[in-house]
Protein backbone atom coordinates (compact mmCIF):
# COMPACT_ATOMS: atom_id res chain seq x y z
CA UNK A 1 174.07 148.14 158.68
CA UNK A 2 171.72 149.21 155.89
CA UNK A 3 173.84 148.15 152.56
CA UNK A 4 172.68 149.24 149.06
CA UNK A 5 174.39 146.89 145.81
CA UNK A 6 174.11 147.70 142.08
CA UNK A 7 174.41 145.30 140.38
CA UNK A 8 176.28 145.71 136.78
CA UNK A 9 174.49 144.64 133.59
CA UNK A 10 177.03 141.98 132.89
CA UNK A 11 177.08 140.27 135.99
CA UNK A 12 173.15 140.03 135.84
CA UNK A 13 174.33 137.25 133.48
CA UNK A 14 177.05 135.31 135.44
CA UNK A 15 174.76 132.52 136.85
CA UNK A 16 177.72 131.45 139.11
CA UNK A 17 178.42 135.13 140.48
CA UNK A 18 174.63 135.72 140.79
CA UNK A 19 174.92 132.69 143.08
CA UNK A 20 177.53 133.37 145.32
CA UNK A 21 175.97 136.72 145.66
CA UNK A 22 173.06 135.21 147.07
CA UNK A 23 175.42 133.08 148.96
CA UNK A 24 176.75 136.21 150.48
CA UNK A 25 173.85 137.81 151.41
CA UNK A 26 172.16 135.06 153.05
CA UNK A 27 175.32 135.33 155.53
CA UNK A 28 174.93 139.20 156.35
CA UNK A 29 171.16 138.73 156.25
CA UNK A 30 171.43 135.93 159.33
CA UNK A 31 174.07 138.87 160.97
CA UNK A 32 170.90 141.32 161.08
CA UNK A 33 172.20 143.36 158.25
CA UNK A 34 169.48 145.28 156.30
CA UNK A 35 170.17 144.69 151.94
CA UNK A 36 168.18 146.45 149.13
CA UNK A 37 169.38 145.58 145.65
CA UNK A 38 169.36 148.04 142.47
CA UNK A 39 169.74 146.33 138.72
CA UNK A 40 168.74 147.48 135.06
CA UNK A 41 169.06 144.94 132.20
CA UNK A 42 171.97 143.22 130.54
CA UNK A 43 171.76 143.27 127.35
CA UNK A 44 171.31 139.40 126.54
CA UNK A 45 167.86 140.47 127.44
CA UNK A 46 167.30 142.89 125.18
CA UNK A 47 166.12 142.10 121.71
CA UNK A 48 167.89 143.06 118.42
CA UNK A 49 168.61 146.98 119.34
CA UNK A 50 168.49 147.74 115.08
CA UNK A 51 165.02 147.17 115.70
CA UNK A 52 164.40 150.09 117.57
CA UNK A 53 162.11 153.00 116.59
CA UNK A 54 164.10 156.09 115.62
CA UNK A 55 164.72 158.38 117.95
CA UNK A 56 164.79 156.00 121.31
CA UNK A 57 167.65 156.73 123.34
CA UNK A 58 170.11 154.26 124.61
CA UNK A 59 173.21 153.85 126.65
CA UNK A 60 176.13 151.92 124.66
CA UNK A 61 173.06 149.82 123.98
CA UNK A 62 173.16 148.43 127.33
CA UNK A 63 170.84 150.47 129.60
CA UNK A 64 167.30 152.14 128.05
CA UNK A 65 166.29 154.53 129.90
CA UNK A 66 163.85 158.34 129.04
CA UNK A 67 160.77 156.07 126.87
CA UNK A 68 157.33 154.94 127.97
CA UNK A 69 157.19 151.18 128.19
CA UNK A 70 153.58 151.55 127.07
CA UNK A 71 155.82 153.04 123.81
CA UNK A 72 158.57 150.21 124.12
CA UNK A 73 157.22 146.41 125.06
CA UNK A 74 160.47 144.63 125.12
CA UNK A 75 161.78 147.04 128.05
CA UNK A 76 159.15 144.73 129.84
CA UNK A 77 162.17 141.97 129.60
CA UNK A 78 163.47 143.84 132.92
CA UNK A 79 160.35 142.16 134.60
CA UNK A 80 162.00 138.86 133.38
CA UNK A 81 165.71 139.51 135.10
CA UNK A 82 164.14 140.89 137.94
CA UNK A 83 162.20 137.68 138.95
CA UNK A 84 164.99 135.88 138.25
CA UNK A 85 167.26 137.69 140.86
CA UNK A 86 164.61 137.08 142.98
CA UNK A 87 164.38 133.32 142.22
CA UNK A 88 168.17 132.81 142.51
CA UNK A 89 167.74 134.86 146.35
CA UNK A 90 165.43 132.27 147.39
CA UNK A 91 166.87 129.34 145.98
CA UNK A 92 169.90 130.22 148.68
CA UNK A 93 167.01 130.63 151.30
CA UNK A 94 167.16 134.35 151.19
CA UNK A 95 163.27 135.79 151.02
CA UNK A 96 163.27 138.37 148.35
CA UNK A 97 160.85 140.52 146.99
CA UNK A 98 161.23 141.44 143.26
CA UNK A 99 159.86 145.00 142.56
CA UNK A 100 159.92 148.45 140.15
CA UNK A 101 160.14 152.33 141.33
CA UNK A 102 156.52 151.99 140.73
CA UNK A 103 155.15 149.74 143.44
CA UNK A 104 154.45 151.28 146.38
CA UNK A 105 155.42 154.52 144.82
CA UNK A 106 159.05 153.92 146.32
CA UNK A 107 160.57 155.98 143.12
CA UNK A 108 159.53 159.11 142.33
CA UNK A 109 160.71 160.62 138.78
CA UNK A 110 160.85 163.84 136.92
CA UNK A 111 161.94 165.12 133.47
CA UNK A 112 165.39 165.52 133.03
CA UNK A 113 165.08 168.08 129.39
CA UNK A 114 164.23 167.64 126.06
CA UNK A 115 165.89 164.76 124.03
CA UNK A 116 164.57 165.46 120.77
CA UNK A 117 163.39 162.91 118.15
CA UNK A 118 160.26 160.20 119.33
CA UNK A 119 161.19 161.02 122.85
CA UNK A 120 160.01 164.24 124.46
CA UNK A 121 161.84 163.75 127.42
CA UNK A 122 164.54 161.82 129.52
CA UNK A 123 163.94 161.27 133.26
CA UNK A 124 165.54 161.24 136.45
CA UNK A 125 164.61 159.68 139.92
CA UNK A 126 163.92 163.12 142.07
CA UNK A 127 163.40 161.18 145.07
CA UNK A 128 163.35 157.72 147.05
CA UNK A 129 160.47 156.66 149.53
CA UNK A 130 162.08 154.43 151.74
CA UNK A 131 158.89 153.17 153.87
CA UNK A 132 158.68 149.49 152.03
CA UNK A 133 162.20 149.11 151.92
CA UNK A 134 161.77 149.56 155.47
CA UNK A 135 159.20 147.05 155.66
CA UNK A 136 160.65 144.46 153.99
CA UNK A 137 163.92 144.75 155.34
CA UNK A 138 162.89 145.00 159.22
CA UNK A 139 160.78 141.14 158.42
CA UNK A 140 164.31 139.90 156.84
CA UNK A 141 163.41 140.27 153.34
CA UNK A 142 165.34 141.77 150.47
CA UNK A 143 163.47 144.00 147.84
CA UNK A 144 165.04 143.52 144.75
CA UNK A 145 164.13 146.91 142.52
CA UNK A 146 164.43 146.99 138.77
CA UNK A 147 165.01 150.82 137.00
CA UNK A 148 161.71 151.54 136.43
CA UNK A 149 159.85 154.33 137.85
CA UNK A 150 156.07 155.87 137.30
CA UNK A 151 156.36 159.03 135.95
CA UNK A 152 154.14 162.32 136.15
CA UNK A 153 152.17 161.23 132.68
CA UNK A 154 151.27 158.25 134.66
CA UNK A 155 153.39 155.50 132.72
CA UNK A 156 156.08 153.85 133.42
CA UNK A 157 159.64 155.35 132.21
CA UNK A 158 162.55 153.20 132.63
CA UNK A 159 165.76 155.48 134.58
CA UNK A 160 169.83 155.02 134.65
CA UNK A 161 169.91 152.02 137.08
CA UNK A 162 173.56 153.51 138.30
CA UNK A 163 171.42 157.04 139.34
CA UNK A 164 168.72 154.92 141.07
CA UNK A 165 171.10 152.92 142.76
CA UNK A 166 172.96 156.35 144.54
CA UNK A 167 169.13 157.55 145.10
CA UNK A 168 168.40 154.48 146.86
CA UNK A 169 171.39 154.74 149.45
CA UNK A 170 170.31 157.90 150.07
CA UNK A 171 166.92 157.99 149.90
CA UNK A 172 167.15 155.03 152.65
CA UNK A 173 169.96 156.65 154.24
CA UNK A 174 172.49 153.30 153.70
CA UNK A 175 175.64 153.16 155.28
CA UNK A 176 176.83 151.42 152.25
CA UNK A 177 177.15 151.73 148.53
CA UNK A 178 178.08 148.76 146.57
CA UNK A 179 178.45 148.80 142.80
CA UNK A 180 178.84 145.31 141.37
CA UNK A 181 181.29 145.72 138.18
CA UNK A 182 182.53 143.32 135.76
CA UNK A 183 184.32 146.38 133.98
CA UNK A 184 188.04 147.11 134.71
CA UNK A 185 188.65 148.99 137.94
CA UNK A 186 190.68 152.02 137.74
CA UNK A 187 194.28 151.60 137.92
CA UNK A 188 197.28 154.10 138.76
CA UNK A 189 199.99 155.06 136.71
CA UNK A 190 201.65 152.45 137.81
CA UNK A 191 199.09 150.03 136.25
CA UNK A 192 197.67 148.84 139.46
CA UNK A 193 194.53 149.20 140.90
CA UNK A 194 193.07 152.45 142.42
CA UNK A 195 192.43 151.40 146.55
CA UNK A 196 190.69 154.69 146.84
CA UNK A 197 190.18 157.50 144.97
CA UNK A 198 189.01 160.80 146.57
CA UNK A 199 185.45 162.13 145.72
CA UNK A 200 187.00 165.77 145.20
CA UNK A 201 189.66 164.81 142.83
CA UNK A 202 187.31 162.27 140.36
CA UNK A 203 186.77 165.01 137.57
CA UNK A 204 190.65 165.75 137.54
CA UNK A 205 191.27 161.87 137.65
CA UNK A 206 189.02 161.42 134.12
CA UNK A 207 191.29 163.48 132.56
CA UNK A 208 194.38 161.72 132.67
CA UNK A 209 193.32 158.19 133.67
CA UNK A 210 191.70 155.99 130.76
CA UNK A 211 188.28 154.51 131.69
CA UNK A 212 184.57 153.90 130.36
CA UNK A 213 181.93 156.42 130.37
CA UNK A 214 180.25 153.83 132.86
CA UNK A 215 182.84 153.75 135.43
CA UNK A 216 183.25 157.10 135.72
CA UNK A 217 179.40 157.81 136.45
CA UNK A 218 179.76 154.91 139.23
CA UNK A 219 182.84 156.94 140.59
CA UNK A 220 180.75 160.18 140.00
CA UNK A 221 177.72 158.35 141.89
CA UNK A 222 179.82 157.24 144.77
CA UNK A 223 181.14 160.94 145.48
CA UNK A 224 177.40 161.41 145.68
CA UNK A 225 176.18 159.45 147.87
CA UNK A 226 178.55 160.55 150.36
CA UNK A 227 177.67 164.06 150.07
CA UNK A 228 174.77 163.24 150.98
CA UNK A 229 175.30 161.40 153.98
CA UNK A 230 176.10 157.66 153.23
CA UNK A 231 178.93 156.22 155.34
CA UNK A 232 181.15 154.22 152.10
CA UNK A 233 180.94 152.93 148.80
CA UNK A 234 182.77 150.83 147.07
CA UNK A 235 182.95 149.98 142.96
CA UNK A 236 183.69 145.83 143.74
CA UNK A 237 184.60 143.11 140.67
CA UNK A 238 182.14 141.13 140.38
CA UNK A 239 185.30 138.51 140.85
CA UNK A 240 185.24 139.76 144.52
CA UNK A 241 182.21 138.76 145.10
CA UNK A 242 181.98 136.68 148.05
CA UNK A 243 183.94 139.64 150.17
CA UNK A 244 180.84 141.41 150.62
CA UNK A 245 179.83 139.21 153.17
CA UNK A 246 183.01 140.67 154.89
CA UNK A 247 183.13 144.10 153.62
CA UNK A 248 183.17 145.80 157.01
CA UNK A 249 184.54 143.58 159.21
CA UNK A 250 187.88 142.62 157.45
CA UNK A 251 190.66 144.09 155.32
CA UNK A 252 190.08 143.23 151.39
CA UNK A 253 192.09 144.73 148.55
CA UNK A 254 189.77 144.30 146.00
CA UNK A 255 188.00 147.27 144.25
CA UNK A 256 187.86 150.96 144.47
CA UNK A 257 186.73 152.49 147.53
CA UNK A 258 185.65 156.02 147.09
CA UNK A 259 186.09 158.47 150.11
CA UNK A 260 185.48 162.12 151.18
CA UNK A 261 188.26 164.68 150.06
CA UNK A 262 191.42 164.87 152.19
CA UNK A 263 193.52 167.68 152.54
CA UNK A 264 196.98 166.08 153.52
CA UNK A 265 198.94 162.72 152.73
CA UNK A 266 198.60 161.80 157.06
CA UNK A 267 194.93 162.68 156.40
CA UNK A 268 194.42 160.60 153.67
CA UNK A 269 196.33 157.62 155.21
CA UNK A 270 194.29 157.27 158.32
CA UNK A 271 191.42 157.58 156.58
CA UNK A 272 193.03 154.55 154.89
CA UNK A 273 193.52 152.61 158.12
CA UNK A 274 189.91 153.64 159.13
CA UNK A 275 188.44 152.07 156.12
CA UNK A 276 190.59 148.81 155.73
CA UNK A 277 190.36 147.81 160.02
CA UNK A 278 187.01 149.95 161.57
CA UNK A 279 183.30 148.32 161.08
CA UNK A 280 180.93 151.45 160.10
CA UNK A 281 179.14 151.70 163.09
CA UNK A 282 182.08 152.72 164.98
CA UNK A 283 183.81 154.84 162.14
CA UNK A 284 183.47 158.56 161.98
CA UNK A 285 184.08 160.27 158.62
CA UNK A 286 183.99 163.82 158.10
């Protein structure tokens, strides 16, 4: 199983959730499971956002994303939580390699439009190179890739980390998509959590069930990824942590698992039952 996990920017923060992540992983990594991890920066990181120059563009001030760093120096601070992702992986005995779209040229960006102000343009990840996550991951090792990409003007941009994620799975055809959220998950009119929410139906869903701007372009990303061929994905509290290590091989009601449209209620149920009791390498999913 190849199994891609974003990783939110608030649980970069929870030491003891970082942890039992590692925890986690270690376990599927000694099953033979292949694991790439996706993260951008929390904002504890980032310095005091008033500071800014005029015209940078931000996300809720949690995610920077369509400047130079060359432009921006603190965005460097990614470097910082990426190395220590990579030090909490090995302190559970799990080899890691901490890395950026850059290295090996394993993201490839292009411009998005024009933003206006000090930045002439936002980017995008057009494409993953899979060939070192490849690498790494057939020796046992786990790259751990910040949201930073070089760009066509030669510098380094930094991208959505939520977008790199879904270009990961794909670009390294995963069978699994795993966003780590410490946001709410969606919940039903009856005010319980969403199990599953079809990828055809999350635009109508927006409209008439309240959630952030960032969980719906993690439910928007999910519906991606399996367009383009990746098996599941799953939006998981970072509270249910320690069930990735179980994700396919048990029933667990945490989360929101998104799935492929279905056309009837008997459709949509077995495709339930599939989900909850069949590992993915014996699932079939139209």
């Amino acid at each position: 199983m190849k199994l891609v996990i974003k990783i939110g920017s608030k649980a970069l923060v929870d030491g003891a959730a970082m942890r039992a992540l590692a925890k986690a992983l270690g376990q599927l990594r000694e099953e033979g499971h292949h694991i790439a991890i996706v993260h951008g920066c929390p904002v504890p990181f980032i310095p005091d956002l008033s500071s800014l120059a005029e015209g940078f563009h931000t996300e809720n001030n949690r995610i920077l994303e369509g400047f130079a760093l060359n432009e921006f120096p603190h965005a460097l601070l990614i470097s910082g939580v990426n190395k220590t992702l990579v030090a909490i992986l090995e302190s559970a005995g799990v080899p890691a390699f901490g890395l950026c779209g850059g290295d090996g040229n394993i993201v490839r960006l292009r411009k998005r439009g024009k933003n206006g102000g000090s930045v002439a343009f936002e980017v995008e990840v057009a494409a993953v190179e899979p060939f070192w996550l490849n690498i790494l991951s057939d020796k046992g090792a786990i790259p751990v890739i910040a949201n930073i990409g070089l760009g066509w003007d030669h510098k380094y941009h930094c991208v959505n980390s939520t977008e790199l994620g879904t270009a990961c799975a794909i670009g390294w055809r995963a069978d699994v998509l795993v966003f780590l959220a410490s946001g709410e998950i969606p919940k039903g009119d009856d005010g319980s959590a969403m199990r599953w929410i079809e990828a055809g139906k999350i635009d109508a869903l927006g409209l008439h069930v309240p959630m952030s701007a960032g969980m719906m372009s993690k439910l928007i990303a999910c519906g991606e990824a399996l367009k383009h061929g990746v098996q599941r994905t799953r939006i998981l509290p970072v509270s249910a942590i320690s069930n990735i290590a179980s994700f396919f091989f048990s029933k667990i009601e945490a989360g929101t698992e998104v799935i492929l449209t279905c056309t009837t209620v008997e459709e949509s149920n077995s495709v339930l039952e599939l989900i909850d009791r069949v590992p993915c390498d014996e699932k079939e999913m139209a």
